[in-house]
C-alpha atoms as a PDB file:
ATOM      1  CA  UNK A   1     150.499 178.225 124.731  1.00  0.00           C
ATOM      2  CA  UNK A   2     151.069 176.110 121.743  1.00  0.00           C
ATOM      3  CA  UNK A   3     148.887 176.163 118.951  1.00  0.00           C
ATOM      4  CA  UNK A   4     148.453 174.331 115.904  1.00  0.00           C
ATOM      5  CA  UNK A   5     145.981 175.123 113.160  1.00  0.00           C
ATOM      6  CA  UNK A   6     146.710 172.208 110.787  1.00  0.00           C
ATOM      7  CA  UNK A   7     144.571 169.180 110.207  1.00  0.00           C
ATOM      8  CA  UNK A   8     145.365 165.949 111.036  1.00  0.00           C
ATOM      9  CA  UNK A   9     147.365 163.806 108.480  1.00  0.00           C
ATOM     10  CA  UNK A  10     144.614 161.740 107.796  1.00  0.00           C
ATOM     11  CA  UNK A  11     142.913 164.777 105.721  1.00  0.00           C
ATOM     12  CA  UNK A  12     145.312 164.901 103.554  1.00  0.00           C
ATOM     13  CA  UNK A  13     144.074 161.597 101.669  1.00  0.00           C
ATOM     14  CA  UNK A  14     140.671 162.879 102.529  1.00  0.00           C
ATOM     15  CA  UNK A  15     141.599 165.962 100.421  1.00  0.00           C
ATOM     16  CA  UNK A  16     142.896 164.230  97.270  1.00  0.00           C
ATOM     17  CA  UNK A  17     140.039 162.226  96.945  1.00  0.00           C
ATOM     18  CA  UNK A  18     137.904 165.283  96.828  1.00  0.00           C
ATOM     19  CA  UNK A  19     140.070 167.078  94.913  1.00  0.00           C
ATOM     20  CA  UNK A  20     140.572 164.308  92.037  1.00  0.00           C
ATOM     21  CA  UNK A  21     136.600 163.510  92.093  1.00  0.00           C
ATOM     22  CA  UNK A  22     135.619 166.790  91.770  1.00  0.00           C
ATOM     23  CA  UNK A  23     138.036 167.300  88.629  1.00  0.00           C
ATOM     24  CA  UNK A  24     137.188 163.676  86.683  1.00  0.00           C
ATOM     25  CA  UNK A  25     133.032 164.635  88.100  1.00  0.00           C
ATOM     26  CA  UNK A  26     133.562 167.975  86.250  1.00  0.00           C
ATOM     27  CA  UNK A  27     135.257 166.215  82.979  1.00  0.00           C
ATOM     28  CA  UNK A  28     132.753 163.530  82.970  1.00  0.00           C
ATOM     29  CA  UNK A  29     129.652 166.055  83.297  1.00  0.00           C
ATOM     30  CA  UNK A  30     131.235 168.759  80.741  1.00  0.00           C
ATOM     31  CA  UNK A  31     131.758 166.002  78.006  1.00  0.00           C
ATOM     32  CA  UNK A  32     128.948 163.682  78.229  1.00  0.00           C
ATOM     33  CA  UNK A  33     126.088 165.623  80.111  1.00  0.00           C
ATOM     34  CA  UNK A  34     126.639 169.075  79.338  1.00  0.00           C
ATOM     35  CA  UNK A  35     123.147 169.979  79.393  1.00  0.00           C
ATOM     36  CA  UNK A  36     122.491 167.527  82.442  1.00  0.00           C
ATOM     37  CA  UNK A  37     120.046 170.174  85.012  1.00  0.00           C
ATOM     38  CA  UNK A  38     119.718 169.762  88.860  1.00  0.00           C
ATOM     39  CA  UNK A  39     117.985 171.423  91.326  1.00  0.00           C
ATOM     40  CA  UNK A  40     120.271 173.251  93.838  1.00  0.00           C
ATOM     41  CA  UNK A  41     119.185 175.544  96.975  1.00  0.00           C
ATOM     42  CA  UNK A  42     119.802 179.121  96.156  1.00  0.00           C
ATOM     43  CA  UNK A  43     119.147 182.520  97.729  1.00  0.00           C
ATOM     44  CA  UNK A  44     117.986 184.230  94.510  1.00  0.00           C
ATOM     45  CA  UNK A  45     116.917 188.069  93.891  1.00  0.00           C
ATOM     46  CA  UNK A  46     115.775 189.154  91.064  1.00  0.00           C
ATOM     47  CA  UNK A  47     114.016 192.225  89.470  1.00  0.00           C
ATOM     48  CA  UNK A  48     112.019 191.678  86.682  1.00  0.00           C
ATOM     49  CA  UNK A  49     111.439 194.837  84.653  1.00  0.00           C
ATOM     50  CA  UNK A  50     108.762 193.146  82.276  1.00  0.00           C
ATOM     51  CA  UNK A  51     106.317 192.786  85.579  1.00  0.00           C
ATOM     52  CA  UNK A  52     106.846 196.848  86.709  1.00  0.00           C
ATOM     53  CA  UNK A  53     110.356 196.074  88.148  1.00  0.00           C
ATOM     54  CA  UNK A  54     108.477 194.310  91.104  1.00  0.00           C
ATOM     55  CA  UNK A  55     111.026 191.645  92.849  1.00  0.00           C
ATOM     56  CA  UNK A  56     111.289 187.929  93.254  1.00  0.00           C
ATOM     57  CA  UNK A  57     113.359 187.257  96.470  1.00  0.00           C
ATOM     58  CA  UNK A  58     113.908 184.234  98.899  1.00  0.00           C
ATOM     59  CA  UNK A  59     114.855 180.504  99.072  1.00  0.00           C
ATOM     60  CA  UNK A  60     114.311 178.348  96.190  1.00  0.00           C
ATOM     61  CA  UNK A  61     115.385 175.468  94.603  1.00  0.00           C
ATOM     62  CA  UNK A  62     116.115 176.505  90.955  1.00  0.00           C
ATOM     63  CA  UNK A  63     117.176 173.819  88.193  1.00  0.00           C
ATOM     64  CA  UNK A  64     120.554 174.446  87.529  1.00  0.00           C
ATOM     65  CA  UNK A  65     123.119 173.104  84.799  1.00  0.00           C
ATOM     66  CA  UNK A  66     126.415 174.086  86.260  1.00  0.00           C
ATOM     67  CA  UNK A  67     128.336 171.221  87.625  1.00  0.00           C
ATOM     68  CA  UNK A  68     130.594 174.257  89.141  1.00  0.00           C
ATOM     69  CA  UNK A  69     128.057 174.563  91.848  1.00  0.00           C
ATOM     70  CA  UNK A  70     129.129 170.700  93.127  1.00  0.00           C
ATOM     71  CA  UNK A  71     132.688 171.247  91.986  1.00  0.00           C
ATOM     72  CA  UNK A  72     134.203 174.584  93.364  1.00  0.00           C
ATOM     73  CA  UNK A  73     132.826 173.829  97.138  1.00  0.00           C
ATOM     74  CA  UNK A  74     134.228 170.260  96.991  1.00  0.00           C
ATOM     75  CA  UNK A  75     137.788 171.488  94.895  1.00  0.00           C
ATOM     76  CA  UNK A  76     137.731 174.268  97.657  1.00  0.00           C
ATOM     77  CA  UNK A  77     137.332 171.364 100.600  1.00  0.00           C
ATOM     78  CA  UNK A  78     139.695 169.152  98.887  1.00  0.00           C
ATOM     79  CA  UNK A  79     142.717 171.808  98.608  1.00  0.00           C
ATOM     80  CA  UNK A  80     141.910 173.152 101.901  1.00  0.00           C
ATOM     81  CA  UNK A  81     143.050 169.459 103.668  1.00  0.00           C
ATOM     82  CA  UNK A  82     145.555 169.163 101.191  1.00  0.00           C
ATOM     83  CA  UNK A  83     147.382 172.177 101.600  1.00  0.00           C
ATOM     84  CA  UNK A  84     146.843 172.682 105.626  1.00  0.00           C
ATOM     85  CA  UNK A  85     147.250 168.771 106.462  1.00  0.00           C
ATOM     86  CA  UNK A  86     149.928 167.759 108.830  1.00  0.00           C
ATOM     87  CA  UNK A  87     153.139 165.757 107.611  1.00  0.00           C
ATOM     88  CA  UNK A  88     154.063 162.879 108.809  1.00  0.00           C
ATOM     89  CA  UNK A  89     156.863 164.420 110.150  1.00  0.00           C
ATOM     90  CA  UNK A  90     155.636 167.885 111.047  1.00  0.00           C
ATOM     91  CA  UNK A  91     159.000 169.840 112.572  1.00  0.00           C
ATOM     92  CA  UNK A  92     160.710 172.952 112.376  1.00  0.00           C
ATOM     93  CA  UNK A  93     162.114 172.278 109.261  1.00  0.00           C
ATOM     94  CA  UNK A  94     158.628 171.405 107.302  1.00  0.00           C
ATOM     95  CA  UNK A  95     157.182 174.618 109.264  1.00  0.00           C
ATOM     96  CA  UNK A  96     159.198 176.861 108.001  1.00  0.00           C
ATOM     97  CA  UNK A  97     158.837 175.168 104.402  1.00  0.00           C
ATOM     98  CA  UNK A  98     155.246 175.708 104.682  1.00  0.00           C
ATOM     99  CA  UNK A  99     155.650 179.340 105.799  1.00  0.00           C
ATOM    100  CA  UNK A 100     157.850 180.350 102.993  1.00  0.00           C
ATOM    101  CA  UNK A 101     155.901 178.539 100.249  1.00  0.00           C
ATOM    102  CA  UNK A 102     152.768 180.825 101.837  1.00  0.00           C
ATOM    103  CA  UNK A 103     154.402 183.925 101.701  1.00  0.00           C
ATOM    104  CA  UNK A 104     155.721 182.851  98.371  1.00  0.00           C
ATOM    105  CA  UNK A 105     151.943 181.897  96.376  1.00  0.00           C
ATOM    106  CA  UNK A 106     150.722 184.958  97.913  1.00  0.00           C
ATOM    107  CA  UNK A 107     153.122 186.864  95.948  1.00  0.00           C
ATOM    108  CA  UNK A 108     152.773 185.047  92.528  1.00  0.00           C
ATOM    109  CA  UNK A 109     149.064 184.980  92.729  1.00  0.00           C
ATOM    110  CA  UNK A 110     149.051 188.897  93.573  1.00  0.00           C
ATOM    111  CA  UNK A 111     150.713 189.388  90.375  1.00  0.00           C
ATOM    112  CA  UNK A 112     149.204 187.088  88.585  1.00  0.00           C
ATOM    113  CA  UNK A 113     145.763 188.955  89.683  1.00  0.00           C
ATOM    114  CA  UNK A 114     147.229 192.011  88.738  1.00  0.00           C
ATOM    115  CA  UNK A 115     147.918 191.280  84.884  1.00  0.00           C
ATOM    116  CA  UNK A 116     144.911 189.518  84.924  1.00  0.00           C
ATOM    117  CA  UNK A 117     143.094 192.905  86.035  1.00  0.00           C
ATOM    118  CA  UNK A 118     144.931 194.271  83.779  1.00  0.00           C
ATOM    119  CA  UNK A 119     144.665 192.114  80.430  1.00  0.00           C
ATOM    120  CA  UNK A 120     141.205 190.524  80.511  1.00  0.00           C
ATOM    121  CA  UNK A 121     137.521 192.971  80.256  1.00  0.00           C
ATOM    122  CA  UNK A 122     134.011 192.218  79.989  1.00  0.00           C
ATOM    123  CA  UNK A 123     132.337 189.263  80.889  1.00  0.00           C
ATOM    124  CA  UNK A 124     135.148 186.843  81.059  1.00  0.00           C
ATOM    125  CA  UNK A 125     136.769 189.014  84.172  1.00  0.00           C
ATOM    126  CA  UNK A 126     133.806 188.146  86.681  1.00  0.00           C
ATOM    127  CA  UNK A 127     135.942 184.290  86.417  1.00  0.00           C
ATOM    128  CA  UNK A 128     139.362 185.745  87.623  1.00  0.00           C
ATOM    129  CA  UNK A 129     138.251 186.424  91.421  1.00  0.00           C
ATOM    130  CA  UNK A 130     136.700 182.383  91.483  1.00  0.00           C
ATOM    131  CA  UNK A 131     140.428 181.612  89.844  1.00  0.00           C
ATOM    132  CA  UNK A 132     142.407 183.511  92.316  1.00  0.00           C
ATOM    133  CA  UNK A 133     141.443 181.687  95.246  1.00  0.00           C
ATOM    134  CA  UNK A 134     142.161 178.116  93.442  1.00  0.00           C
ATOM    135  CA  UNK A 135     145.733 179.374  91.990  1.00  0.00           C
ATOM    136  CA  UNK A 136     146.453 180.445  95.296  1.00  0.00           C
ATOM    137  CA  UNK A 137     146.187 177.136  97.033  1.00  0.00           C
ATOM    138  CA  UNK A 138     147.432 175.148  93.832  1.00  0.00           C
ATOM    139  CA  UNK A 139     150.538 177.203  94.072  1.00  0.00           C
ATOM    140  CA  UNK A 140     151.481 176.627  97.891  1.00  0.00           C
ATOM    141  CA  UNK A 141     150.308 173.179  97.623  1.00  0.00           C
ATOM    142  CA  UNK A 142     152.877 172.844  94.527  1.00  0.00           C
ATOM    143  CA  UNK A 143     155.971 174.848  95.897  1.00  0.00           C
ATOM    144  CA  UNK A 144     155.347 173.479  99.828  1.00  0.00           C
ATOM    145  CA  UNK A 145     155.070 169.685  97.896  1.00  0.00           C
ATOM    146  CA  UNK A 146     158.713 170.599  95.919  1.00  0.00           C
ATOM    147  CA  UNK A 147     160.336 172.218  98.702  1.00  0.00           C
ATOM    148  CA  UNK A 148     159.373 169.092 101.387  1.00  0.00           C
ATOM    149  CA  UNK A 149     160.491 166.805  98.707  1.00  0.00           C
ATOM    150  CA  UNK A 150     164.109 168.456  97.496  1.00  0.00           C
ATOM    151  CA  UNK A 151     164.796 168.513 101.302  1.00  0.00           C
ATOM    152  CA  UNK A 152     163.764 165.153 101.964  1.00  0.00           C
ATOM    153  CA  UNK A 153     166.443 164.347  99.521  1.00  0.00           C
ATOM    154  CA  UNK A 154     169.153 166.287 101.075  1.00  0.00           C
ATOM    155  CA  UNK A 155     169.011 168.787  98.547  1.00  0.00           C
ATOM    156  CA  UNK A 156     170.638 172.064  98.466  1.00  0.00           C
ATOM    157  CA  UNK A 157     167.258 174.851  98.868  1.00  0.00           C
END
């Protein structure tokens, strides 16, 4: 039984429009309505030592000023369809380009997590797992997009 876990080509375009809106929607909202709040749904526990550590637990909507709550989900989407779109030609050939340029990100961005565990403390490490996931795809998507490209040309790999 053959099966195929790839997305049609037609999510491919799909995916660069969500990828490049969510990138200029992030610019436009970091440099011209940085403090810009919106309500979002959110599972939210708290406990609030002020009030004899009681809690405050469940589904709200909470007015919230990160545009990364809009962004990451949509970048996520985007780079998903990108990266695990057919070709237009989908052989052999551009399956085994797309298996080596897997194995190959998962190996840069396991090092690159590693210094990063190792150089960066405090606060600014709780960004590096968000990153990981994002340089992962942006790598294969990069080295599968070279690789399909220099042997579309006839070039030597």
């Amino acid at each position: 039984m053959k099966k195929n876990y790839l997305f049609p080509h037609c999510f491919q375009t799909v995916g660069w429009v969500l990828a490049v809106l969510s990138v200029i929607g992030f610019l436009v909202f970091r440099l011209f309505f940085p403090d810009l709040l919106f309500k979002m749904p959110a599972l939210y526990f708290e406990r609030i030592p002020i009030l004899g550590d009681s809690e405050s637990s469940g589904f709200f909507c909470m007015a919230n000023s990160s545009i990364l709550s809009i962004v990451i989900p949509t970048l996520t989407i985007g780079l998903v369809f990108i990266g695990f779109s057919k070709e237009k030609i989908e052989d052999e050939c551009v399956k085994s380009l797309r298996e080596q340029s897997l194995v190959w990100a998962t190996y840069i961005t396991a090092l690159l997590f590693v210094i990063a565990t190792l150089t960066i403390y405090g606060i600014a490490y709780t960004y590096v797992p968000y990153l990981v996931f994002f340089v992962f795809l942006l790598i294969f998507i990069l080295r599968f997009k070279m690789e399909l490209h220099r042997f579309n040309k006839g070039g030597e790999r």
